[in-house]
N, C-alpha and C. Protein backbone atom coordinates (compact mmCIF):
# COMPACT_ATOMS: atom_id res chain seq x y z
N UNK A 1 -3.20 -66.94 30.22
CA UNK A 1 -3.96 -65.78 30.63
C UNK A 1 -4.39 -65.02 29.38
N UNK A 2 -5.84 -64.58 29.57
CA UNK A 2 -6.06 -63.94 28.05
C UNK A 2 -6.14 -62.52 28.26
N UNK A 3 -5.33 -61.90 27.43
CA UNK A 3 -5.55 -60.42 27.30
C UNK A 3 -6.86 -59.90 26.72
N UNK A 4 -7.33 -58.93 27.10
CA UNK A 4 -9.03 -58.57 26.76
C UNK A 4 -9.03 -58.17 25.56
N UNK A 5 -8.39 -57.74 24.84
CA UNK A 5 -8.23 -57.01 23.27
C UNK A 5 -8.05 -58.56 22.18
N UNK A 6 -7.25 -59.21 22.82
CA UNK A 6 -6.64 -60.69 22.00
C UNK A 6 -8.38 -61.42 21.05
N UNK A 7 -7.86 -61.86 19.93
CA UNK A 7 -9.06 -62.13 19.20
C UNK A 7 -8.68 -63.74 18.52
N UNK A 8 -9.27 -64.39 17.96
CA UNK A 8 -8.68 -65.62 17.54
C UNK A 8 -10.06 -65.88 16.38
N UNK A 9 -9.48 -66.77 15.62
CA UNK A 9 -10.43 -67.05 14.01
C UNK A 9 -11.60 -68.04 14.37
N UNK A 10 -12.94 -68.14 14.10
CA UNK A 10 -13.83 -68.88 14.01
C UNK A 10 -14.62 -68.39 12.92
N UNK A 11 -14.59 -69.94 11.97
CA UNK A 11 -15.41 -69.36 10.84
C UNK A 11 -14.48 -68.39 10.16
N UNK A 12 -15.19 -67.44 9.28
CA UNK A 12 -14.32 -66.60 8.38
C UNK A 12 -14.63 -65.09 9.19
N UNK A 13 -14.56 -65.52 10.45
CA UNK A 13 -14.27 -64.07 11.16
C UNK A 13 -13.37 -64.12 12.54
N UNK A 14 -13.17 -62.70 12.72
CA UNK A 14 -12.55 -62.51 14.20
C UNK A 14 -13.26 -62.45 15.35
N UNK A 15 -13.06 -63.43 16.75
CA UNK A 15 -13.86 -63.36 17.55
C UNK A 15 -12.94 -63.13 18.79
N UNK A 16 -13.44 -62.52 20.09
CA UNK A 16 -13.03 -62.20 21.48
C UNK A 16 -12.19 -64.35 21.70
N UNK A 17 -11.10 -64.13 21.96
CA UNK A 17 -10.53 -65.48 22.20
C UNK A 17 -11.11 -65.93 23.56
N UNK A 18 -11.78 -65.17 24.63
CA UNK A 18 -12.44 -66.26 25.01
C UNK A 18 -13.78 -66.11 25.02
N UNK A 19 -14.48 -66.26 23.84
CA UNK A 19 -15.93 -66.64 23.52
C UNK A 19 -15.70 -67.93 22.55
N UNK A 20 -14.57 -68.20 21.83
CA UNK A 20 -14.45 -69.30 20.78
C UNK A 20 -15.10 -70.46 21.41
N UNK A 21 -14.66 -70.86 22.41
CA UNK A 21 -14.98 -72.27 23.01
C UNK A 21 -16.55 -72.55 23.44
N UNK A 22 -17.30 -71.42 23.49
CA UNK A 22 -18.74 -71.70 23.44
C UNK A 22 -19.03 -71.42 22.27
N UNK A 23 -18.98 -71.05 21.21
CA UNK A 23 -19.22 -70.66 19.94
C UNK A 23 -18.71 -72.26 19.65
N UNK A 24 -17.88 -72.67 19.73
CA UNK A 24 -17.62 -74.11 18.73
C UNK A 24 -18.51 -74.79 19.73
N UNK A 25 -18.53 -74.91 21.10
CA UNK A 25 -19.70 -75.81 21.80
C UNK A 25 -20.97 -75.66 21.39
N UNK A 26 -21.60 -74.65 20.91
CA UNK A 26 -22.48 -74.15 20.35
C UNK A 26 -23.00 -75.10 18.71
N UNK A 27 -21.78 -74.98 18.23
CA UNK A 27 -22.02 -75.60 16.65
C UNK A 27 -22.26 -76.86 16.70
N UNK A 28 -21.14 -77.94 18.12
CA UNK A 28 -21.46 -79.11 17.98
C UNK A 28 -22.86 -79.47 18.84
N UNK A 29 -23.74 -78.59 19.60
CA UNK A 29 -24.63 -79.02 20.43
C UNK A 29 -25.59 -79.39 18.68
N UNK A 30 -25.54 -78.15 17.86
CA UNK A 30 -26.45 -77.92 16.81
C UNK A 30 -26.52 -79.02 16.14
N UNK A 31 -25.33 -79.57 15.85
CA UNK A 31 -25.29 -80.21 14.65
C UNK A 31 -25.24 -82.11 15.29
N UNK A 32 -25.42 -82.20 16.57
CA UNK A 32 -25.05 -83.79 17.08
C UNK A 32 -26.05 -84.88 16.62
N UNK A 33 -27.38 -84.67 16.16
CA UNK A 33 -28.06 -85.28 15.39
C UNK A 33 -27.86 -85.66 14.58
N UNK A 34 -27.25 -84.81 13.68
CA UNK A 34 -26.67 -85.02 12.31
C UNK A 34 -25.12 -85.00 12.29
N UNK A 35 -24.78 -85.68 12.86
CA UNK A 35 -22.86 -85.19 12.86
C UNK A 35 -22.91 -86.46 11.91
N UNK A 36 -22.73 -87.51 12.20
CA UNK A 36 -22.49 -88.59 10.97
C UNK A 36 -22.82 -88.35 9.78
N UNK A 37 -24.21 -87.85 9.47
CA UNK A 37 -24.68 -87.62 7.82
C UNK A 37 -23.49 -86.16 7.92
N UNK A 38 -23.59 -85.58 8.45
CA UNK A 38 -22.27 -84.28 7.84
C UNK A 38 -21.09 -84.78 7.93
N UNK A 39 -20.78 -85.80 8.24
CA UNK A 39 -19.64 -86.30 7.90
C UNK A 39 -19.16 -86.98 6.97
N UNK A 40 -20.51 -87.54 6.36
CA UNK A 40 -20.63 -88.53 4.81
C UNK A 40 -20.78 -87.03 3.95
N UNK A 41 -21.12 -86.06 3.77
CA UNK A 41 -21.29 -85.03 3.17
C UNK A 41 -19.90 -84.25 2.63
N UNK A 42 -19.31 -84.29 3.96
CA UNK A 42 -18.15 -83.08 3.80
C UNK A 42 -17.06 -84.09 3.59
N UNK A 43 -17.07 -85.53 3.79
CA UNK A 43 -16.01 -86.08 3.52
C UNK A 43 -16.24 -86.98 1.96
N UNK A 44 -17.38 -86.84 1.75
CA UNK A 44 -17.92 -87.68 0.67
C UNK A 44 -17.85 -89.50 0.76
N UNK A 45 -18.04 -89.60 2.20
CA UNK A 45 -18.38 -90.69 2.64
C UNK A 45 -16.49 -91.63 3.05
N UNK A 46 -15.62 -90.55 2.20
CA UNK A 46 -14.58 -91.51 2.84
C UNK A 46 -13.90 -91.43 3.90
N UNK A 47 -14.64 -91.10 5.29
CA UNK A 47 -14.19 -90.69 6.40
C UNK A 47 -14.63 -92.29 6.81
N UNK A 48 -15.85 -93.24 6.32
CA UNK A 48 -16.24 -94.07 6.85
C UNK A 48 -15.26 -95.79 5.97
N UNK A 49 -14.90 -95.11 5.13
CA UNK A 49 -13.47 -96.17 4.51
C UNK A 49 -12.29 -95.77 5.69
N UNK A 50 -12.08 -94.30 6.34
CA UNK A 50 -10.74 -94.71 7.07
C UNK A 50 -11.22 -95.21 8.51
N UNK A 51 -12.16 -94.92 9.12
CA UNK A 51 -12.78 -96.11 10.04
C UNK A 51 -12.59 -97.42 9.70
N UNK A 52 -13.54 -97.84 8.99
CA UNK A 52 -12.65 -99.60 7.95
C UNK A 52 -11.35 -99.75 8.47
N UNK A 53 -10.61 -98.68 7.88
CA UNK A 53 -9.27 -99.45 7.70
C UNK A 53 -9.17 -99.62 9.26
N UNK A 54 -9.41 -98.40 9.85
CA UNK A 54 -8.80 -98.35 11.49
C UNK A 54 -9.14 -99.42 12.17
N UNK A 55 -10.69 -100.02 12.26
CA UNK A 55 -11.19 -101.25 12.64
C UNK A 55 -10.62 -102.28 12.01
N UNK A 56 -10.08 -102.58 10.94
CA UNK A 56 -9.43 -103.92 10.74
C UNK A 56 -7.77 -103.86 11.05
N UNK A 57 -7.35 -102.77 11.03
CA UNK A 57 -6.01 -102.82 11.77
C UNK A 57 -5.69 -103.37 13.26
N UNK A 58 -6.83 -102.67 13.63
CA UNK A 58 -7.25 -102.93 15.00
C UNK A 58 -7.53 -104.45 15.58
N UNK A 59 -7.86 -104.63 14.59
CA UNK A 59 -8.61 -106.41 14.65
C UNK A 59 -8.82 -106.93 16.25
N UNK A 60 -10.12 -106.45 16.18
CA UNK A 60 -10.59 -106.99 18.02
C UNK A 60 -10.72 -108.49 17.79
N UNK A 61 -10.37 -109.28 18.62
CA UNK A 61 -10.65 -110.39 18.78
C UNK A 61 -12.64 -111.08 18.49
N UNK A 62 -12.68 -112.18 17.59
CA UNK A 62 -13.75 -112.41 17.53
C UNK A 62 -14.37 -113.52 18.30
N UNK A 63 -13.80 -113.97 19.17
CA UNK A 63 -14.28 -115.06 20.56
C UNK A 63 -14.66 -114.59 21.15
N UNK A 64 -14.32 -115.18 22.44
CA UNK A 64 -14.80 -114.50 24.07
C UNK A 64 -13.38 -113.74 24.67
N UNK A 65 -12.14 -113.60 24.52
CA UNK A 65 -11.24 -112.76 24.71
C UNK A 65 -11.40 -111.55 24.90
N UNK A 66 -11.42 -111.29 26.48
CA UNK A 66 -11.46 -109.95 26.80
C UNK A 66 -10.87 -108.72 25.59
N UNK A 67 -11.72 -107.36 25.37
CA UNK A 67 -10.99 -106.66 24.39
C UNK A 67 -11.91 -105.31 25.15
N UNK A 68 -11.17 -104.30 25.49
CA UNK A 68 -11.54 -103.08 26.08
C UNK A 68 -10.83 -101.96 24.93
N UNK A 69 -12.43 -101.14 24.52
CA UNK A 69 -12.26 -99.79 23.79
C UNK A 69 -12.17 -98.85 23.93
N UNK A 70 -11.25 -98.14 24.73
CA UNK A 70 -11.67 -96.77 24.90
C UNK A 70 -11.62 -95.73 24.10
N UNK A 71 -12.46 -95.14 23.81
CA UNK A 71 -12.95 -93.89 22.49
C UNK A 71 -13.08 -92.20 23.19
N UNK A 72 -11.73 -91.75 23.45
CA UNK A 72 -11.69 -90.56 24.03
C UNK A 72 -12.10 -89.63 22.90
N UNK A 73 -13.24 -88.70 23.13
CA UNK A 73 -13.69 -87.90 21.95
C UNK A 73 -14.49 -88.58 21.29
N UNK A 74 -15.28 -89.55 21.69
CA UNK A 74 -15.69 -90.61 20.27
C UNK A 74 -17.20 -89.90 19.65
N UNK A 75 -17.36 -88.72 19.81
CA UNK A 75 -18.71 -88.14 19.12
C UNK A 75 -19.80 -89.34 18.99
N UNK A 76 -20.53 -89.72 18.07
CA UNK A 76 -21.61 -90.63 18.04
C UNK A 76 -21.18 -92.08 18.27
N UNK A 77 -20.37 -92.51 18.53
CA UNK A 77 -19.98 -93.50 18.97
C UNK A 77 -19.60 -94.21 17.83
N UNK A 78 -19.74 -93.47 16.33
CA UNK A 78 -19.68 -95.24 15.24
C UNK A 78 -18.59 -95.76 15.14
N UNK A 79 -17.04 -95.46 15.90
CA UNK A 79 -16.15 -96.12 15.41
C UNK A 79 -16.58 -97.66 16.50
N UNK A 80 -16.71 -97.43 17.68
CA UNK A 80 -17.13 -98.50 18.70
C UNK A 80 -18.18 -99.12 18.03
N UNK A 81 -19.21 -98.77 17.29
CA UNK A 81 -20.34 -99.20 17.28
C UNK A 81 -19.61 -100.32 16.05
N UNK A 82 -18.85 -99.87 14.93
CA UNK A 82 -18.20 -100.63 13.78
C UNK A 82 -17.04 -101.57 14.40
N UNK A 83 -16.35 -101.52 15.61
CA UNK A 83 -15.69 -102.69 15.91
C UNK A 83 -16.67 -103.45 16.60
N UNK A 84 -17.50 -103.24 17.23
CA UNK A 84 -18.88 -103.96 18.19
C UNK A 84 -19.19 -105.22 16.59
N UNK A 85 -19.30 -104.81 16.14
CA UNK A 85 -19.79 -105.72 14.60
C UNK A 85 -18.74 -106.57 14.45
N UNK A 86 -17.57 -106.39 14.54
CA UNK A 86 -16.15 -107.47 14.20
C UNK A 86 -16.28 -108.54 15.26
N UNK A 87 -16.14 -108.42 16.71
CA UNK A 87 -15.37 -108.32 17.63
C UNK A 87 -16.47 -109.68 18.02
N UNK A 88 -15.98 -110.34 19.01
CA UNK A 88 -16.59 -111.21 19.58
C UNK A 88 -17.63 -110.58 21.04
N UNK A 89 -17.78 -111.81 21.73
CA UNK A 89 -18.39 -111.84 22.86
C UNK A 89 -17.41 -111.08 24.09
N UNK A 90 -16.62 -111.11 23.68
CA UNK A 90 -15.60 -110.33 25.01
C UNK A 90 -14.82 -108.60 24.64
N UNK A 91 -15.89 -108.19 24.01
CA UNK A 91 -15.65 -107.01 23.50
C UNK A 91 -15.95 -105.83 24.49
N UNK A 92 -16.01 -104.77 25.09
CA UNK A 92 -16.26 -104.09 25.62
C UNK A 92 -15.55 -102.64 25.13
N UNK A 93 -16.77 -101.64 24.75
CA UNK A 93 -16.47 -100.16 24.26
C UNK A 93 -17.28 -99.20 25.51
N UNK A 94 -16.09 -98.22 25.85
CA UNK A 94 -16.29 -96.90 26.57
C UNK A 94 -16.46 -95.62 25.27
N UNK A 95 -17.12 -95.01 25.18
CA UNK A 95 -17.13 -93.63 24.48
C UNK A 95 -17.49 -92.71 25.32
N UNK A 96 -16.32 -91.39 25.34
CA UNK A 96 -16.39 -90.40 26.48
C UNK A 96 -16.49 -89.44 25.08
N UNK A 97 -17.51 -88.22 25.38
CA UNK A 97 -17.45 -87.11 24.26
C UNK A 97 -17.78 -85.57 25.37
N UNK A 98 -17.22 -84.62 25.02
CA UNK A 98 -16.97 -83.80 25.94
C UNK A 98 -18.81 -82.66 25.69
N UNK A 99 -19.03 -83.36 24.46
CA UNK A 99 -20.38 -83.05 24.23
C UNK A 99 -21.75 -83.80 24.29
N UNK A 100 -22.14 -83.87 25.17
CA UNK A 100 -23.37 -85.42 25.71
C UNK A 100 -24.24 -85.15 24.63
N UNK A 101 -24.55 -84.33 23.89
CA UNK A 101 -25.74 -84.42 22.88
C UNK A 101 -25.35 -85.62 21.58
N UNK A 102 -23.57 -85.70 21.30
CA UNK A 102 -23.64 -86.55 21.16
C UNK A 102 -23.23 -87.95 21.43
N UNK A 103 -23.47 -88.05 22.63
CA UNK A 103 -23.40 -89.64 22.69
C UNK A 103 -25.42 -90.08 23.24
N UNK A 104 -26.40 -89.06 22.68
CA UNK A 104 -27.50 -89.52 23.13
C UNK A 104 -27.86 -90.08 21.75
């Protein structure tokens, strides 16, 4: 239950705690075009080396062997899209993102 006075941090300020959650829905509607290039930016590209690793840990099968992905949160889809490249003919990826701008 939120008390009406209660405030919580976004950004380098204080905001009403319940406006945060459209204020951050807000940033990711803005930025879902570009969420991958800001992610090579702010991570200096090695966010896409720990994908790597995660996809070869992962090691989907490269035959026809059923292999089901599910990607809860998966924003633009590239971790699915980078095992889709390993994986054989019996691969199958779900990506659910609580923000549809980006999974268009």
């Amino acid at each position: 239950m939120d008390r009406p006075n209660q405030t919580t941090h976004f950004g380098f300020r204080d905001v009403p705690l319940g406006e945060k959650q459209t204020l951050v829905n807000d940033v990711f509607h803005s930025v879902a075009q570009r969420y991958d290039l800001m992610n090579d930016l702010m991570s200096v590209g090695l966010h896409r080396a720990w994908k790597d690793v995660m996809i070869t840990a992962l090691d989907p099968p490269k035959g026809d062997r059923p292999f089901a992905l599910l990607d809860v949160a998966g924003g633009t889809g590239d971790i699915a899209f980078r095992a889709a490249k390993t994986a054989g003919s019996g691969f199958h990826a779900t990506v659910c993102d609580i923000n549809t701008d980006m999974l268009a």
